[in-house]
C-alpha atoms as a PDB file:
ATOM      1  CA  UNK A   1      15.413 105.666  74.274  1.00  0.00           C
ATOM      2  CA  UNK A   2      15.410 103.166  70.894  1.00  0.00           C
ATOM      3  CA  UNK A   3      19.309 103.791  70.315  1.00  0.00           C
ATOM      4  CA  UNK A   4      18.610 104.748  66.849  1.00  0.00           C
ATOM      5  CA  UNK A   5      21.613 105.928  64.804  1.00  0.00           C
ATOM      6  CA  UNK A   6      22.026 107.830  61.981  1.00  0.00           C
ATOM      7  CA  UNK A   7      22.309 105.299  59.374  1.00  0.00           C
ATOM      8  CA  UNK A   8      18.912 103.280  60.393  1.00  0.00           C
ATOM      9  CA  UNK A   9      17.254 106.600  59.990  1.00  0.00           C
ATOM     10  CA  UNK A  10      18.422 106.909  56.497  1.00  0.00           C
ATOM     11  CA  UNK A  11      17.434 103.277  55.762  1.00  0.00           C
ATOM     12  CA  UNK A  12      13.827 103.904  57.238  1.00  0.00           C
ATOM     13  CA  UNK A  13      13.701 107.409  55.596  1.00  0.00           C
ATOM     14  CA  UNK A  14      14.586 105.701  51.388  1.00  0.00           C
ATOM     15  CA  UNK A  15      12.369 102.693  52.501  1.00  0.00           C
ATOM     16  CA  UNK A  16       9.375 105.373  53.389  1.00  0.00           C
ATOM     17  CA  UNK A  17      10.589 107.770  50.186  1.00  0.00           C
ATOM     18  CA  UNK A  18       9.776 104.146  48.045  1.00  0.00           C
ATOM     19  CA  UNK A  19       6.757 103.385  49.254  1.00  0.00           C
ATOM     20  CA  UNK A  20       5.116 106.233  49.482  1.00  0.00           C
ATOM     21  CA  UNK A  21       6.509 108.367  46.845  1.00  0.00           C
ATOM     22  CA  UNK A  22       8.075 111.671  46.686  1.00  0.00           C
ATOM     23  CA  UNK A  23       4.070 113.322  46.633  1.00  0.00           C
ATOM     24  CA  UNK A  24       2.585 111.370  49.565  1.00  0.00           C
ATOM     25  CA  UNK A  25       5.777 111.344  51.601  1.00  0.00           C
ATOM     26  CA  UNK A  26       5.702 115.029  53.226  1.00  0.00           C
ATOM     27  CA  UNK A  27       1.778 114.522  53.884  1.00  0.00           C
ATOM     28  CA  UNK A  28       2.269 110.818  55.907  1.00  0.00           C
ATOM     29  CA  UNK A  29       5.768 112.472  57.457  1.00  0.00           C
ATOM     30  CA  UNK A  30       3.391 115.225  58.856  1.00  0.00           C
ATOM     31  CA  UNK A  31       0.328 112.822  60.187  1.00  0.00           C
ATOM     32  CA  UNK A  32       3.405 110.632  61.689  1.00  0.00           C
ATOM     33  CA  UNK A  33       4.237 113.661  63.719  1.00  0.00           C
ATOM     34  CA  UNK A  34       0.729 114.164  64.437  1.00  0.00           C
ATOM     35  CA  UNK A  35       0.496 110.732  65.848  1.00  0.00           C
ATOM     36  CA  UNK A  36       3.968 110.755  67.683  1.00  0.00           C
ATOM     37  CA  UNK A  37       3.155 113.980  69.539  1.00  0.00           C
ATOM     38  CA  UNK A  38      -0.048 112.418  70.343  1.00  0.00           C
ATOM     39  CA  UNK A  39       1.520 109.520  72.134  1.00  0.00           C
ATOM     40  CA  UNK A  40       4.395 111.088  74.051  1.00  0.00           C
ATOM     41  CA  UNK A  41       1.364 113.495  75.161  1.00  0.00           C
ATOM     42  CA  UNK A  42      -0.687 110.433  76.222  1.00  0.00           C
ATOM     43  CA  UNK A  43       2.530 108.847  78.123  1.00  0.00           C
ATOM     44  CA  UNK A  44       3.169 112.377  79.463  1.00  0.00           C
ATOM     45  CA  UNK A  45      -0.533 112.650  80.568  1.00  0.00           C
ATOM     46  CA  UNK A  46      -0.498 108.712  82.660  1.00  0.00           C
ATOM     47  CA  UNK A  47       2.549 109.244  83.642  1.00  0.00           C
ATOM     48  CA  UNK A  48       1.560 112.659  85.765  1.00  0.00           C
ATOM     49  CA  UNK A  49      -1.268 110.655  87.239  1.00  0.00           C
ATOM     50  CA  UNK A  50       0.970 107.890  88.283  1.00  0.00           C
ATOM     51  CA  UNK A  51       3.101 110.422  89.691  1.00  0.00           C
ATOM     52  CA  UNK A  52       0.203 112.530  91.127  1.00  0.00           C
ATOM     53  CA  UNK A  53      -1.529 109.074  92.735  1.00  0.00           C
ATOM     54  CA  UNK A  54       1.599 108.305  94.255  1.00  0.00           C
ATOM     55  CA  UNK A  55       1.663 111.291  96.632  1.00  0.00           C
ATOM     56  CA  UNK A  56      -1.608 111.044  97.188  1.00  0.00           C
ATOM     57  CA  UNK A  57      -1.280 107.264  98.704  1.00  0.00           C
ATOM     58  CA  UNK A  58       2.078 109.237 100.767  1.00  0.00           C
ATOM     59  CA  UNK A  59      -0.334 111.669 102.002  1.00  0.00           C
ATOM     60  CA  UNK A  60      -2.872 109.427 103.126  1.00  0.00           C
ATOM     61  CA  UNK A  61      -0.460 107.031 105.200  1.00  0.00           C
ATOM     62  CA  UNK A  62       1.390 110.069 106.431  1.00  0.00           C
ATOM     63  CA  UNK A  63      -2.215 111.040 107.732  1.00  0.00           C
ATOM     64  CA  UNK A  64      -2.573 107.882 108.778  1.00  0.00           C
ATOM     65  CA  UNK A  65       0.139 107.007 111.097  1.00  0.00           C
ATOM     66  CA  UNK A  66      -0.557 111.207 112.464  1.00  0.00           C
ATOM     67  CA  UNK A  67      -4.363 109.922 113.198  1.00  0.00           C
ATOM     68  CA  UNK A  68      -2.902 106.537 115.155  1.00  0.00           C
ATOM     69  CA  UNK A  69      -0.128 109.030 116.840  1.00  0.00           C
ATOM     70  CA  UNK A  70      -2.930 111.259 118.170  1.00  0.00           C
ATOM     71  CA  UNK A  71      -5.414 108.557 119.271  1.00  0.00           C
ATOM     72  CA  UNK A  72      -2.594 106.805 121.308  1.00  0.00           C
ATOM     73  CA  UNK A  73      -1.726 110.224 123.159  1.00  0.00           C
ATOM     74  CA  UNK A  74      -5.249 111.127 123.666  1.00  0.00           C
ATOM     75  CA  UNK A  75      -5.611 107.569 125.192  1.00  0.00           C
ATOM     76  CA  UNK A  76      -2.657 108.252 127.418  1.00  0.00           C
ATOM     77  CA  UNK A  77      -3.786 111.628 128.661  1.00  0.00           C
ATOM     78  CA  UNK A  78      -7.515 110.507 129.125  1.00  0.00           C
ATOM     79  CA  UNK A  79      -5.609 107.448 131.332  1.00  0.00           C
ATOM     80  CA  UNK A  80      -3.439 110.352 133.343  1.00  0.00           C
ATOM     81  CA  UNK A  81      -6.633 112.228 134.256  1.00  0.00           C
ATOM     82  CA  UNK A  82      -8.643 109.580 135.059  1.00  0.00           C
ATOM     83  CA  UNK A  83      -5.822 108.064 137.527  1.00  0.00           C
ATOM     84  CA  UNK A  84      -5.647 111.353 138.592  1.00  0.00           C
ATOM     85  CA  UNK A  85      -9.524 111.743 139.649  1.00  0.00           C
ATOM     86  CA  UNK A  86      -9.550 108.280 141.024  1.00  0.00           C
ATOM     87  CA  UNK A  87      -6.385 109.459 143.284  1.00  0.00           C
ATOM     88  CA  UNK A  88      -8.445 112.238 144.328  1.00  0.00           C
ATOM     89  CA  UNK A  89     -11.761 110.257 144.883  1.00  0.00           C
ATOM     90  CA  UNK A  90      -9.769 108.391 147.262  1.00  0.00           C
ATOM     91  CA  UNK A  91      -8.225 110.713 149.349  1.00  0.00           C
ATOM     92  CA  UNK A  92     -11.035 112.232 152.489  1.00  0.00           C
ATOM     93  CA  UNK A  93     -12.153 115.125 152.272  1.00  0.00           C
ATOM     94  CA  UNK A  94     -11.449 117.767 155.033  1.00  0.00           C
ATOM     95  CA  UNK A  95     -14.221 118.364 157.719  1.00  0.00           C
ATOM     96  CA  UNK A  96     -15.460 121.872 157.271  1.00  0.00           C
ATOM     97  CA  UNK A  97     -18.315 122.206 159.675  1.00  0.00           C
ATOM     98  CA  UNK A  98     -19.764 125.319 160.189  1.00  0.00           C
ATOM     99  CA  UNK A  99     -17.751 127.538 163.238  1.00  0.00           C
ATOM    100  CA  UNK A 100     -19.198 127.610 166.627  1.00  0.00           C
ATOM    101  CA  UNK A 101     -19.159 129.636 169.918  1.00  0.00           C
ATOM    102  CA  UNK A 102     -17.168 126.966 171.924  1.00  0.00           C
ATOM    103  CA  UNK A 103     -14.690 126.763 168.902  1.00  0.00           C
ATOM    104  CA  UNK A 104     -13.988 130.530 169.245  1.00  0.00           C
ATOM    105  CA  UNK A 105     -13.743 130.200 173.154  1.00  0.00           C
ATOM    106  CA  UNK A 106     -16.952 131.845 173.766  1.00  0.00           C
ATOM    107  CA  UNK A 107     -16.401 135.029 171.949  1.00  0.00           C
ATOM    108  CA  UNK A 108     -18.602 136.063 169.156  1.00  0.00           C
ATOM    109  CA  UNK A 109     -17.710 138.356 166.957  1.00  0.00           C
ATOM    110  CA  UNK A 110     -20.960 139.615 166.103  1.00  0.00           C
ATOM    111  CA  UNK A 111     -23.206 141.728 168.122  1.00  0.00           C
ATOM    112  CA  UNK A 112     -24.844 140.656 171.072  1.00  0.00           C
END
């Protein structure tokens, strides 16, 4: 990630050796850890949320166009049945009076 080599680690590691000293060296060595761990945890930490918010934003437009989808066929069906009744509505009825005498040729079936 920094393209550190070997010999810049040596350099920083005598540089930290003199001004620190051989006593306080191991001590600030081990709160330098402390602090690194800390920030790769912190980058680690954002960088799940970024990655976490991100699918949430692909979830809600996925949901999004499905919702328009939806609304567009619903419109189109409620269109089909409504042309539908108002093909219906047009068309007459068929007469369906009651039967009488003369349309059974003056035979009733019932008894007399």
């Amino acid at each position: 990630m920094f393209d550190i080599g070997f010999s810049e680690l040596v350099l920083v590691g005598v540089v930290a050796l003199l001004v620190f000293g051989p006593e306080r060296l191991p001590r600030v060595a081990r709160e330098a850890g402390l602090w690194i761990r800390k920030a790769r945890s912190m980058v680690a930490s954002v960088k799940s949320e970024i990655d976490h918010e991100l699918q949430l934003q692909e979830l809600q437009q996925t949901l999004r166009e499905q919702k328009q989808k939806l609304q567009q066929e619903g419109r189109a069906y409620v269109e089909g049945v409504t042309a539908t009744g108002k093909e219906a509505a047009a068309k007459p009825l068929p007469d369906k009076s009651p039967a009488t005498d003369a349309d059974h040729g003056g035979h009733s079936d019932g008894p007399a």
